[in-house]
N, C-alpha and C. Protein backbone atom coordinates (compact mmCIF):
# COMPACT_ATOMS: atom_id res chain seq x y z
N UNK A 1 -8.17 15.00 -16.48
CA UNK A 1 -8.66 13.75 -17.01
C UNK A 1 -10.18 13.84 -17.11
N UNK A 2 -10.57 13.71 -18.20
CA UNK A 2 -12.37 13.34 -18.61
C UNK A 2 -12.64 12.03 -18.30
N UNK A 3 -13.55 11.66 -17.45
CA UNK A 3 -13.60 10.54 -16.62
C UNK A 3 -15.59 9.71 -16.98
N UNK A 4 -15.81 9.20 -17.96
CA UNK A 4 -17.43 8.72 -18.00
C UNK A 4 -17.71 7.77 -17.21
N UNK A 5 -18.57 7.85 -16.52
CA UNK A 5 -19.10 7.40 -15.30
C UNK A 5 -20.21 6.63 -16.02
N UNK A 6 -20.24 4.90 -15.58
CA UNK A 6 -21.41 4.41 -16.31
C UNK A 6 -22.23 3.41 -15.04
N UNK A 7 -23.55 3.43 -14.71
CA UNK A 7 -24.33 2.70 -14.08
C UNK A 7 -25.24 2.16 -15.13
N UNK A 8 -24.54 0.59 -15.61
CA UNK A 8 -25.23 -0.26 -16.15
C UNK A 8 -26.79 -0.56 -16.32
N UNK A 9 -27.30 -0.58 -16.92
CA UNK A 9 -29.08 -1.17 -16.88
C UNK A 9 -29.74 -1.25 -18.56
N UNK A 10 -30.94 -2.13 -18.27
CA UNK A 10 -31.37 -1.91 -19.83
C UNK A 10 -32.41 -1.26 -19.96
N UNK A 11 -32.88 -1.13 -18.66
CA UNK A 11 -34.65 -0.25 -18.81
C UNK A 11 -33.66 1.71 -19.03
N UNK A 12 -32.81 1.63 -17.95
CA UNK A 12 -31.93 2.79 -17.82
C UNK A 12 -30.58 2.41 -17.50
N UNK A 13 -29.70 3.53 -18.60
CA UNK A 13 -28.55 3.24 -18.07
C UNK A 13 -27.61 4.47 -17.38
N UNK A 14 -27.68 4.63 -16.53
CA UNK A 14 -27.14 6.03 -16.13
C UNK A 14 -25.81 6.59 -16.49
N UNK A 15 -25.33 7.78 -16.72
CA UNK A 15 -24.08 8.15 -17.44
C UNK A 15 -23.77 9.52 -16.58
N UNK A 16 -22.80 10.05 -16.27
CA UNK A 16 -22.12 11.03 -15.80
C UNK A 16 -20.54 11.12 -16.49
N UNK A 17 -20.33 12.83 -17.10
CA UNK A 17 -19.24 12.95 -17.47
C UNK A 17 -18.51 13.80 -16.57
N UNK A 18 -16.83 13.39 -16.27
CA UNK A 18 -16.84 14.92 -15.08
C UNK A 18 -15.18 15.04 -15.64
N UNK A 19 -14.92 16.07 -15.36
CA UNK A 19 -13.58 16.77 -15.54
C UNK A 19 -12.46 16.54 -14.27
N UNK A 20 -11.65 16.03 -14.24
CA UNK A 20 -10.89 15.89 -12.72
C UNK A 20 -9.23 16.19 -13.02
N UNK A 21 -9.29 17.55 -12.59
CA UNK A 21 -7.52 18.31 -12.22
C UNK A 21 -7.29 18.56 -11.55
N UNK A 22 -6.33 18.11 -11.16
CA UNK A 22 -5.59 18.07 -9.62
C UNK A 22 -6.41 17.24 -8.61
N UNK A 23 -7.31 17.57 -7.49
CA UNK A 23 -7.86 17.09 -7.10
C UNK A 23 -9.11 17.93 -6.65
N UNK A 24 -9.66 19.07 -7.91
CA UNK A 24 -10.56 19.05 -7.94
C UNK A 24 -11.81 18.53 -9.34
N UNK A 25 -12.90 18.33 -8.97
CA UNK A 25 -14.24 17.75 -9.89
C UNK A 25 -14.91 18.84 -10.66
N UNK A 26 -15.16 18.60 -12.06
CA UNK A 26 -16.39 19.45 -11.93
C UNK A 26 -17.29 18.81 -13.20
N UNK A 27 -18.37 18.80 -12.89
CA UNK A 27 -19.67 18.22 -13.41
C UNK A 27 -19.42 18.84 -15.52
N UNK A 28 -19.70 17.59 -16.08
CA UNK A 28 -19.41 18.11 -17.90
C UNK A 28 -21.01 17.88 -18.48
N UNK A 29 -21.04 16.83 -18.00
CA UNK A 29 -23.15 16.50 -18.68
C UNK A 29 -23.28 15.07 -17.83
N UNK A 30 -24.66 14.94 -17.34
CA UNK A 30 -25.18 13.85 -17.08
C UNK A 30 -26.51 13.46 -17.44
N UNK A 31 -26.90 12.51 -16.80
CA UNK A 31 -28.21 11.87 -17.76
C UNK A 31 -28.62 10.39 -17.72
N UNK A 32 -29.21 9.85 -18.08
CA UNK A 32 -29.23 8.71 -18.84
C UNK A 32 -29.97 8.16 -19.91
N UNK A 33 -29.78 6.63 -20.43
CA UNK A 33 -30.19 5.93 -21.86
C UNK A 33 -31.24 5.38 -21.36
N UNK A 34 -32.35 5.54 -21.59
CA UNK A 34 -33.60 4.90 -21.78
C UNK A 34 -33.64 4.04 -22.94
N UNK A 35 -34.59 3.15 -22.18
CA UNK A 35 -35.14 1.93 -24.00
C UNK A 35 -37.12 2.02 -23.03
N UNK A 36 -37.45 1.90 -24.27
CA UNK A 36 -39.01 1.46 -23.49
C UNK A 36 -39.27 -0.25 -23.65
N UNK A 37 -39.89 -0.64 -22.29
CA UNK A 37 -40.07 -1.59 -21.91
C UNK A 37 -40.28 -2.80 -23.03
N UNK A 38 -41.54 -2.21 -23.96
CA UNK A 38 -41.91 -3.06 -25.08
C UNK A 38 -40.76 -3.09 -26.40
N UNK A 39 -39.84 -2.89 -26.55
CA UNK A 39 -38.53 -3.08 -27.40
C UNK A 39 -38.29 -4.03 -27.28
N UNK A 40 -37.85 -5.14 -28.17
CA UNK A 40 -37.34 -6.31 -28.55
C UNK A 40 -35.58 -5.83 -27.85
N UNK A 41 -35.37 -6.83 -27.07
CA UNK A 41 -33.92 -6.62 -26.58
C UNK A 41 -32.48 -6.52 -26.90
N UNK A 42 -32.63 -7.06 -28.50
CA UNK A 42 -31.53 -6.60 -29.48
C UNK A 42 -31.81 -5.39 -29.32
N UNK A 43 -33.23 -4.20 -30.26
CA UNK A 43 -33.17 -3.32 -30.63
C UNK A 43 -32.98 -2.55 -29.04
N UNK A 44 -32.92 -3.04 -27.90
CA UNK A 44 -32.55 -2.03 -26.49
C UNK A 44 -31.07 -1.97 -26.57
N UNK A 45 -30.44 -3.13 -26.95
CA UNK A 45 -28.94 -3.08 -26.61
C UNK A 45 -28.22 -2.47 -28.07
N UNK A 46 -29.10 -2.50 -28.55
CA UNK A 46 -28.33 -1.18 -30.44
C UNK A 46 -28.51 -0.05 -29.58
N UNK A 47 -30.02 0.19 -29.12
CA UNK A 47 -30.11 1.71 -28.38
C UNK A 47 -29.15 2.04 -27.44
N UNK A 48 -29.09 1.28 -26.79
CA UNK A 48 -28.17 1.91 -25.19
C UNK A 48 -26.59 1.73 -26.55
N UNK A 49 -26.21 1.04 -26.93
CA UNK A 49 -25.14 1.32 -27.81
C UNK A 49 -24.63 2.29 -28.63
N UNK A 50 -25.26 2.87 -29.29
CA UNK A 50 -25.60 3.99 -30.07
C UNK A 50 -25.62 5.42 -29.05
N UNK A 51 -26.41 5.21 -28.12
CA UNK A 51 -26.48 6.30 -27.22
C UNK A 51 -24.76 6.39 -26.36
N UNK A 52 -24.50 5.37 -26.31
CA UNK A 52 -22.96 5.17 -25.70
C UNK A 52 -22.01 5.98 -26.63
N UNK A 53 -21.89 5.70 -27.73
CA UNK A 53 -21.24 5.90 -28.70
C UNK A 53 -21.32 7.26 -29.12
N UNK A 54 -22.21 8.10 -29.31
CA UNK A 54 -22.27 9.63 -29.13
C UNK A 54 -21.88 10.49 -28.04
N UNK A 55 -22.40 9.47 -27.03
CA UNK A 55 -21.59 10.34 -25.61
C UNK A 55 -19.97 10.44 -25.89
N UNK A 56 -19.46 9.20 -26.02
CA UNK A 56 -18.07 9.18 -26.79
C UNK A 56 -17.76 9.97 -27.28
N UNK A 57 -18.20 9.94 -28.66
CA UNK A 57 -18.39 11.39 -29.54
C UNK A 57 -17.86 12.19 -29.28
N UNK A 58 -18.54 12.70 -28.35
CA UNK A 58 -19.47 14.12 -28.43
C UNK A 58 -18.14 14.53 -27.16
N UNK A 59 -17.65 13.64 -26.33
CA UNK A 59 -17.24 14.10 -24.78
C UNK A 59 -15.69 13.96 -24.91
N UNK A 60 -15.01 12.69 -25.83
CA UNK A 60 -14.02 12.18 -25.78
C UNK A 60 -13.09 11.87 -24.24
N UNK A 61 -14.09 11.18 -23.56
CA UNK A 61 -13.34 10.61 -22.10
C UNK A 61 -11.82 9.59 -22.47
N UNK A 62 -11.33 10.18 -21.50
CA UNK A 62 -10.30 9.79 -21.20
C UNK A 62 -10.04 8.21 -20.75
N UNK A 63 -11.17 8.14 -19.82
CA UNK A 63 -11.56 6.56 -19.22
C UNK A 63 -12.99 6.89 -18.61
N UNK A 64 -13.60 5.11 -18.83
CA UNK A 64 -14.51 5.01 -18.34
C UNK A 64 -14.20 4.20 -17.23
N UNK A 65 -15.68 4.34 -15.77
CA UNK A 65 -15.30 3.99 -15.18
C UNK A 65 -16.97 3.05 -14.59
N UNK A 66 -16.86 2.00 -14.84
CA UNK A 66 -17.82 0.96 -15.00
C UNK A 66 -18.83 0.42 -13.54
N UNK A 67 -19.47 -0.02 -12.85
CA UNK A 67 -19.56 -0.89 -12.25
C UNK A 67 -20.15 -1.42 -12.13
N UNK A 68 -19.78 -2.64 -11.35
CA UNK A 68 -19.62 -4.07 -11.44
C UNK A 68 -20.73 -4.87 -11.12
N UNK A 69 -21.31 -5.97 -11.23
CA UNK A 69 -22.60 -6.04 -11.25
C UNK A 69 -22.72 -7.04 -9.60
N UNK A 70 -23.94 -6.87 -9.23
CA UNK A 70 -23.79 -7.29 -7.24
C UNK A 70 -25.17 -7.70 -7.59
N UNK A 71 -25.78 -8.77 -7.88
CA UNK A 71 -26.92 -9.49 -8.13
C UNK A 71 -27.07 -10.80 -7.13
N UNK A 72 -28.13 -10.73 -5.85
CA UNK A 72 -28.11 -12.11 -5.39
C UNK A 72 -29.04 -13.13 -5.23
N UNK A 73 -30.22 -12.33 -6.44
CA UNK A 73 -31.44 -13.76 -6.64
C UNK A 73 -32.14 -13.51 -7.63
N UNK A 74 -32.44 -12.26 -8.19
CA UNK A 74 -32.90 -12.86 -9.83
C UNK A 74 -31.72 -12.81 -11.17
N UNK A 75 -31.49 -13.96 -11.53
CA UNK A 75 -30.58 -13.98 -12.18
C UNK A 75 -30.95 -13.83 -13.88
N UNK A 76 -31.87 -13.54 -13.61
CA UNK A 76 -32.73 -13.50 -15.41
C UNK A 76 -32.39 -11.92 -15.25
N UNK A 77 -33.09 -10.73 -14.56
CA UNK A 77 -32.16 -9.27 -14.46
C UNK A 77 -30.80 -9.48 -14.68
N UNK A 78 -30.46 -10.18 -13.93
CA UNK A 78 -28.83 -10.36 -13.64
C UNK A 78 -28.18 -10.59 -15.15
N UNK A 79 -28.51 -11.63 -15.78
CA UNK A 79 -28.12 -11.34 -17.25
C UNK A 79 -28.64 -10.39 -18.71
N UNK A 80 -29.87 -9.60 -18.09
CA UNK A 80 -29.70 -8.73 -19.13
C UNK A 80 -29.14 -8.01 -18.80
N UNK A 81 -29.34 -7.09 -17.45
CA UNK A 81 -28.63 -6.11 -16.95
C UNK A 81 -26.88 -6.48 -17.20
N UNK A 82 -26.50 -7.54 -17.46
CA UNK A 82 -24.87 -7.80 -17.78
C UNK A 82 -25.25 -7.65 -19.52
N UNK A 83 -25.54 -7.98 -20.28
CA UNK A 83 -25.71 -7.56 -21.62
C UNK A 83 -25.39 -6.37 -21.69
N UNK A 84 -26.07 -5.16 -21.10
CA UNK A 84 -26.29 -3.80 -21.01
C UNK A 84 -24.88 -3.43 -20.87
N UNK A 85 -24.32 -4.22 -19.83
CA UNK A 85 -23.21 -3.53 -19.51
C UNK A 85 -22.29 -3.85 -20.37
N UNK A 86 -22.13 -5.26 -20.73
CA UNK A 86 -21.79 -5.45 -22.14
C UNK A 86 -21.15 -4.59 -23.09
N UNK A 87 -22.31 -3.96 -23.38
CA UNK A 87 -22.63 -3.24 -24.79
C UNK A 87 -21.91 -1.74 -24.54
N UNK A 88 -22.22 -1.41 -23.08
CA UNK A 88 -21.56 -0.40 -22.83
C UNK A 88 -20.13 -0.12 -22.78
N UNK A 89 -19.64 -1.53 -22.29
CA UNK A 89 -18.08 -2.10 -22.16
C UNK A 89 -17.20 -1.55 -24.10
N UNK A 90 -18.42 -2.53 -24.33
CA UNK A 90 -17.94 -2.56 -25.91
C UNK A 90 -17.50 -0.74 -26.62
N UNK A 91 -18.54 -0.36 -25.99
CA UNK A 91 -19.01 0.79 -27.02
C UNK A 91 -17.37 1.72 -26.83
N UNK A 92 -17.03 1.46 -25.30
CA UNK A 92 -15.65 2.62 -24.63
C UNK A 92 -14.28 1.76 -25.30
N UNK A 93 -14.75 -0.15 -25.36
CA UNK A 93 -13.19 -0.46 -25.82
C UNK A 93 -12.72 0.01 -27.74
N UNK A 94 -14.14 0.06 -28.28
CA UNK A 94 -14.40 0.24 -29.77
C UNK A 94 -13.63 1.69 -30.25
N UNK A 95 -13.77 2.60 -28.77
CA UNK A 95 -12.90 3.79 -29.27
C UNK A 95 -11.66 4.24 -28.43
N UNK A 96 -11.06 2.89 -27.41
CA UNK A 96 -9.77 2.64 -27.20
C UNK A 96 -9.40 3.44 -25.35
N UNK A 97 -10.64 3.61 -25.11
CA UNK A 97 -10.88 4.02 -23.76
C UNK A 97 -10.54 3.32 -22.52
N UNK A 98 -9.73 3.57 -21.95
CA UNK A 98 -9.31 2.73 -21.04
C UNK A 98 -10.78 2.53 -20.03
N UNK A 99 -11.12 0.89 -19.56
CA UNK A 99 -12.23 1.06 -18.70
C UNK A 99 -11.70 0.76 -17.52
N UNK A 100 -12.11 0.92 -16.41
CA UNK A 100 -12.41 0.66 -15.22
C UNK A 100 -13.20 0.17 -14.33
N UNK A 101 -13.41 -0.62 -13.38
CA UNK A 101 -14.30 -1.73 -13.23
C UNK A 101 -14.38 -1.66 -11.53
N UNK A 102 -15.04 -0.86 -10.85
CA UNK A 102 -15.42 -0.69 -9.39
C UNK A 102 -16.52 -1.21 -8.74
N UNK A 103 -16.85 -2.41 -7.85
CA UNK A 103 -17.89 -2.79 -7.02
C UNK A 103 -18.23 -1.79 -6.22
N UNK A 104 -19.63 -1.73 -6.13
CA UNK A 104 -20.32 -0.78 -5.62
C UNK A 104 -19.72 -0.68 -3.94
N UNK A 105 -19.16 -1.53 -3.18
CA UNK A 105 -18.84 -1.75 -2.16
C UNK A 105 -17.10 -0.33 -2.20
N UNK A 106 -16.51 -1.06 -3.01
CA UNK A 106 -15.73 0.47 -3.59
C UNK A 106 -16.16 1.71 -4.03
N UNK A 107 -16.84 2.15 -4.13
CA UNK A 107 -17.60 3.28 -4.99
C UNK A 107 -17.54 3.76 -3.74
N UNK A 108 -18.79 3.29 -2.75
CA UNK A 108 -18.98 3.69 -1.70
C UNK A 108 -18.08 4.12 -0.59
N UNK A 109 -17.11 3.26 -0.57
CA UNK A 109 -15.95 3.73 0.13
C UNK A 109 -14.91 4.78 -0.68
N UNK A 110 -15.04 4.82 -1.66
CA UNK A 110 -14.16 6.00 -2.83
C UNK A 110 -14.85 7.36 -2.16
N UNK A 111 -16.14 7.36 -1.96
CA UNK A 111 -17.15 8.96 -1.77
C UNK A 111 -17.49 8.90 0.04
N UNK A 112 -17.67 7.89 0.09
CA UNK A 112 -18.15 8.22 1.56
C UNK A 112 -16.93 7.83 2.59
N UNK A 113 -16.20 6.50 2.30
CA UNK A 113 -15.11 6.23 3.11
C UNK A 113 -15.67 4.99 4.08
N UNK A 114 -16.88 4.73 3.56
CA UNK A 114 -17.73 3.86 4.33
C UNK A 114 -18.14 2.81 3.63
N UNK A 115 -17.50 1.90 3.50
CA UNK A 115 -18.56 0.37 2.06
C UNK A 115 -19.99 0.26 2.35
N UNK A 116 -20.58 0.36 3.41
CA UNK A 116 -21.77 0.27 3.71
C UNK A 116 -22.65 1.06 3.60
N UNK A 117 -21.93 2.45 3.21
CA UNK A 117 -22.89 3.57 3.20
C UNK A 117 -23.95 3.58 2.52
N UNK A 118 -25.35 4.63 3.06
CA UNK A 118 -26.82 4.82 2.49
C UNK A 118 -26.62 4.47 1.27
N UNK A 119 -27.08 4.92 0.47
CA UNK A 119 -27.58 5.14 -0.75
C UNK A 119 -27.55 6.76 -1.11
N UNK A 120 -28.45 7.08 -0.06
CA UNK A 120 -28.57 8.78 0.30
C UNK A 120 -27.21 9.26 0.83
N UNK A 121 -26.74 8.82 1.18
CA UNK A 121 -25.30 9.25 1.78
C UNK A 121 -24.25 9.44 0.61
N UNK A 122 -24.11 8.54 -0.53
CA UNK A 122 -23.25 8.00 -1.96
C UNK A 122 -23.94 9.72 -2.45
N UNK A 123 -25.24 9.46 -2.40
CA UNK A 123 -25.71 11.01 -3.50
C UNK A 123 -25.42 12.25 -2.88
N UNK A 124 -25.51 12.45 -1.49
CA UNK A 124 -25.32 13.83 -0.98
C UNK A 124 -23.92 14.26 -1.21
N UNK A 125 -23.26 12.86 -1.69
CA UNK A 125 -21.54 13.49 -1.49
C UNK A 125 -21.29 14.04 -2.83
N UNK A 126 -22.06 12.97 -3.75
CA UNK A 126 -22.14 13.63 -5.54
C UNK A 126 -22.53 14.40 -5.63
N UNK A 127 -23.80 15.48 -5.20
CA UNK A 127 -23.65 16.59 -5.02
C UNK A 127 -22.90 17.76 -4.47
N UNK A 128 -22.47 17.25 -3.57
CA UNK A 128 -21.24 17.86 -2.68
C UNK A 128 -20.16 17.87 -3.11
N UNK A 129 -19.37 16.85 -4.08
CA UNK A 129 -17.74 16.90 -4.37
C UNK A 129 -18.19 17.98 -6.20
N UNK A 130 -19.63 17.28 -6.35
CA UNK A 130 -19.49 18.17 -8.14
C UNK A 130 -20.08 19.74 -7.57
N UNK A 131 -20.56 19.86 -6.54
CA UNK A 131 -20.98 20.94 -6.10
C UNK A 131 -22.13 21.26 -7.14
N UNK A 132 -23.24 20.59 -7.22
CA UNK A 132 -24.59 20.85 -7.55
C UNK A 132 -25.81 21.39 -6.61
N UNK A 133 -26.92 21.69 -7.51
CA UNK A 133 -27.76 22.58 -6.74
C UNK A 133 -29.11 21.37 -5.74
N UNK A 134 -29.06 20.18 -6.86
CA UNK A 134 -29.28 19.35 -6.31
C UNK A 134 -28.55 17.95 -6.59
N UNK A 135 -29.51 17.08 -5.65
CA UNK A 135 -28.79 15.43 -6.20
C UNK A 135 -29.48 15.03 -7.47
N UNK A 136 -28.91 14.29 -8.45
CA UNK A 136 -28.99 14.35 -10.09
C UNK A 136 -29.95 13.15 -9.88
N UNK A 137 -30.96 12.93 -10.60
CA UNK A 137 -32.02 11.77 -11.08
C UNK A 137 -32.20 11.91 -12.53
N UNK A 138 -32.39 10.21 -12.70
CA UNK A 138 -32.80 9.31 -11.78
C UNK A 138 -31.73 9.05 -11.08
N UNK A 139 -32.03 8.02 -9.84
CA UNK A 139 -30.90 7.64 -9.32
C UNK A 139 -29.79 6.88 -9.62
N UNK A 140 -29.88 6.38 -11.20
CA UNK A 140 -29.09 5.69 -11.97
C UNK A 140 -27.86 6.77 -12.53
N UNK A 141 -28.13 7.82 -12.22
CA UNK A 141 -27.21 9.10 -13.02
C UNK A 141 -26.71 9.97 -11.93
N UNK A 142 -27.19 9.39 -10.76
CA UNK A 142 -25.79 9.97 -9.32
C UNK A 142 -25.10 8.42 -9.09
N UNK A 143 -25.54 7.31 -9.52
CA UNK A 143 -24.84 6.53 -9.25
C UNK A 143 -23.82 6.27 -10.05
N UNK A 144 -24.23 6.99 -11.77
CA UNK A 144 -23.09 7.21 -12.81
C UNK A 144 -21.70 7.97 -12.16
N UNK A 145 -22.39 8.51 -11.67
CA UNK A 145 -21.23 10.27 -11.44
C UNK A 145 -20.25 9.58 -9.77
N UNK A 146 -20.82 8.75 -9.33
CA UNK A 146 -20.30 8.13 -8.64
C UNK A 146 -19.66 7.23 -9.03
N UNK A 147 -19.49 6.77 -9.40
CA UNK A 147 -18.51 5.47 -10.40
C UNK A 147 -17.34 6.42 -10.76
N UNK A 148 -17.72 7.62 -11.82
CA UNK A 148 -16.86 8.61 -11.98
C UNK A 148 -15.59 9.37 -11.11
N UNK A 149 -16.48 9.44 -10.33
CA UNK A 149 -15.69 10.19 -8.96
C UNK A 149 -15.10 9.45 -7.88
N UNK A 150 -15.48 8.36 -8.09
CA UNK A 150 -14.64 7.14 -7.59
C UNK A 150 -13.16 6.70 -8.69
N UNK A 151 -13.67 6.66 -9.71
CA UNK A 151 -12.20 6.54 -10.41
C UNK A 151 -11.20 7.77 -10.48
N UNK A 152 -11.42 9.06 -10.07
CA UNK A 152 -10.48 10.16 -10.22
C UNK A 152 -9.92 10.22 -8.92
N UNK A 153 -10.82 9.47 -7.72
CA UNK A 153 -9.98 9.52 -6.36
C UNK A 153 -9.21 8.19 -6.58
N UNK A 154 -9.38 7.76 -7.17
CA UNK A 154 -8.36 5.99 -6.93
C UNK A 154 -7.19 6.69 -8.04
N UNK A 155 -7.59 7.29 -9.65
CA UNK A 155 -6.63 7.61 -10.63
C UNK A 155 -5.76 8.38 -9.85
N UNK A 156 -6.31 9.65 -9.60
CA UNK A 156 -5.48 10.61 -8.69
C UNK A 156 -4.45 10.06 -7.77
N UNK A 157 -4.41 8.98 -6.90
CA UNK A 157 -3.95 8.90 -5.83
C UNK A 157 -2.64 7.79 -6.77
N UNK A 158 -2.94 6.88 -7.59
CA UNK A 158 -2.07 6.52 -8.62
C UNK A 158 -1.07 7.52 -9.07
N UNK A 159 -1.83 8.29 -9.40
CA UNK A 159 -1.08 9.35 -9.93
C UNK A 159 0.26 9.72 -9.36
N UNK A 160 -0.36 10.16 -8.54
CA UNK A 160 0.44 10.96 -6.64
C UNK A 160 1.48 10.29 -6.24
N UNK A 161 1.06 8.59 -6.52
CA UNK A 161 2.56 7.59 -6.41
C UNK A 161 3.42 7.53 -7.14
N UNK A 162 2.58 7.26 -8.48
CA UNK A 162 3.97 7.66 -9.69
C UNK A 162 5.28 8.51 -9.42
N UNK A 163 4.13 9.74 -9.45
CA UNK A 163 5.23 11.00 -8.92
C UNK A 163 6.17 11.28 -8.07
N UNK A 164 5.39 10.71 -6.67
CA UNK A 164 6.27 10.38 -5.40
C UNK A 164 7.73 9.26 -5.62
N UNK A 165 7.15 7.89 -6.35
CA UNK A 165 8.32 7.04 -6.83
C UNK A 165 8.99 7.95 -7.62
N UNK A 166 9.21 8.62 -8.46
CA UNK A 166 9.76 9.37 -9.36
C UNK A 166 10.69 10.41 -9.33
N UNK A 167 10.24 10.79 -8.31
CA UNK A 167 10.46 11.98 -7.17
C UNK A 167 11.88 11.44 -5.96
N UNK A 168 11.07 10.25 -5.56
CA UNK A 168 12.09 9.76 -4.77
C UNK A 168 13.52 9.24 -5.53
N UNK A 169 12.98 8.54 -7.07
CA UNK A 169 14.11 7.19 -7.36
C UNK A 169 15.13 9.18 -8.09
N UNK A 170 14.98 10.04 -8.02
CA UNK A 170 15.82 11.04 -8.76
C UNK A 170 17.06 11.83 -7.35
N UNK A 171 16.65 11.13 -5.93
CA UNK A 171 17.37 12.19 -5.41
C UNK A 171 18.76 11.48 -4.94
């Protein structure tokens, strides 16, 4: 399964693509969408759109795997940064991509096993499960690949039940 990993934003939006068989990972391209500050905020959300839409392209994921927005006092960020994500939402349903939608409180427990975990702790493991040389920046593009790698341990383990029900309802 090709799995796009998206960490929402409008200044940056972080993206990670990763490959997941069986139950191992491995790293396809990461990165992220820049807009510069002085852009009129339509022409940021065409950009981060457009840039969505080639990754598409270019990667053909299987599912994206989104997350969710955890905002608890400026709410003026809080709604562009939801625009962003928006647009990003849009860009994966426009080419029939199944999305996925994980609170960072999940993410964290998907990689570390811990909801509370660092920050630094979420990245050492993204380096560690994609087996990189380092942790990926900005930090918006290990938090992509984390979203990612959070949906192939939750898909996977779906998976695993299917099979098991399947397995069982045949004997």
């Amino acid at each position: 399964m090709r799995i796009l990993g998206i960490d929402p934003g409008y200044a940056i939006m972080g993206y990670g693509i990763i490959d997941h068989i069986g139950s191992r990972f491995s790293v396809v391209d990461y990165g992220a969408l820049t807009t510069d500050k002085d852009m009129p905020m339509p022409d940021r959300l065409k950009h981060l759109y457009c840039g969505m839409t080639e990754l598409i392209a270019a990667y053909q994921p299987d599912a994206a795997s989104i997350e969710e927005l955890f905002f608890n006092q400026n709410t003026t960020t809080a709604l562009l940064v939801g625009q962003a994500r928006g647009v990003a939402i849009l860009a994966c349903a426009n080419y029939g991509i199944e999305i996925c939608e994980y609170t960072p409180l999940q993410i964290k427990q998907g990689l570390v096993g811990y909801g509370r975990a660092e920050k630094k702790q979420v990245q050492m493991m993204v380096k560690t499960i994609l087996n990189l040389k380092e942790i990926p920046k900005p930090d918006d593009t290990a938090d992509a690949l984390a979203a990612a790698i959070c949906h192939g341990h939750s898909a996977g383990g779906q998976n695993r039940l299917k099979e098991a029900l399947r397995a069982g309802g045949k004997r």
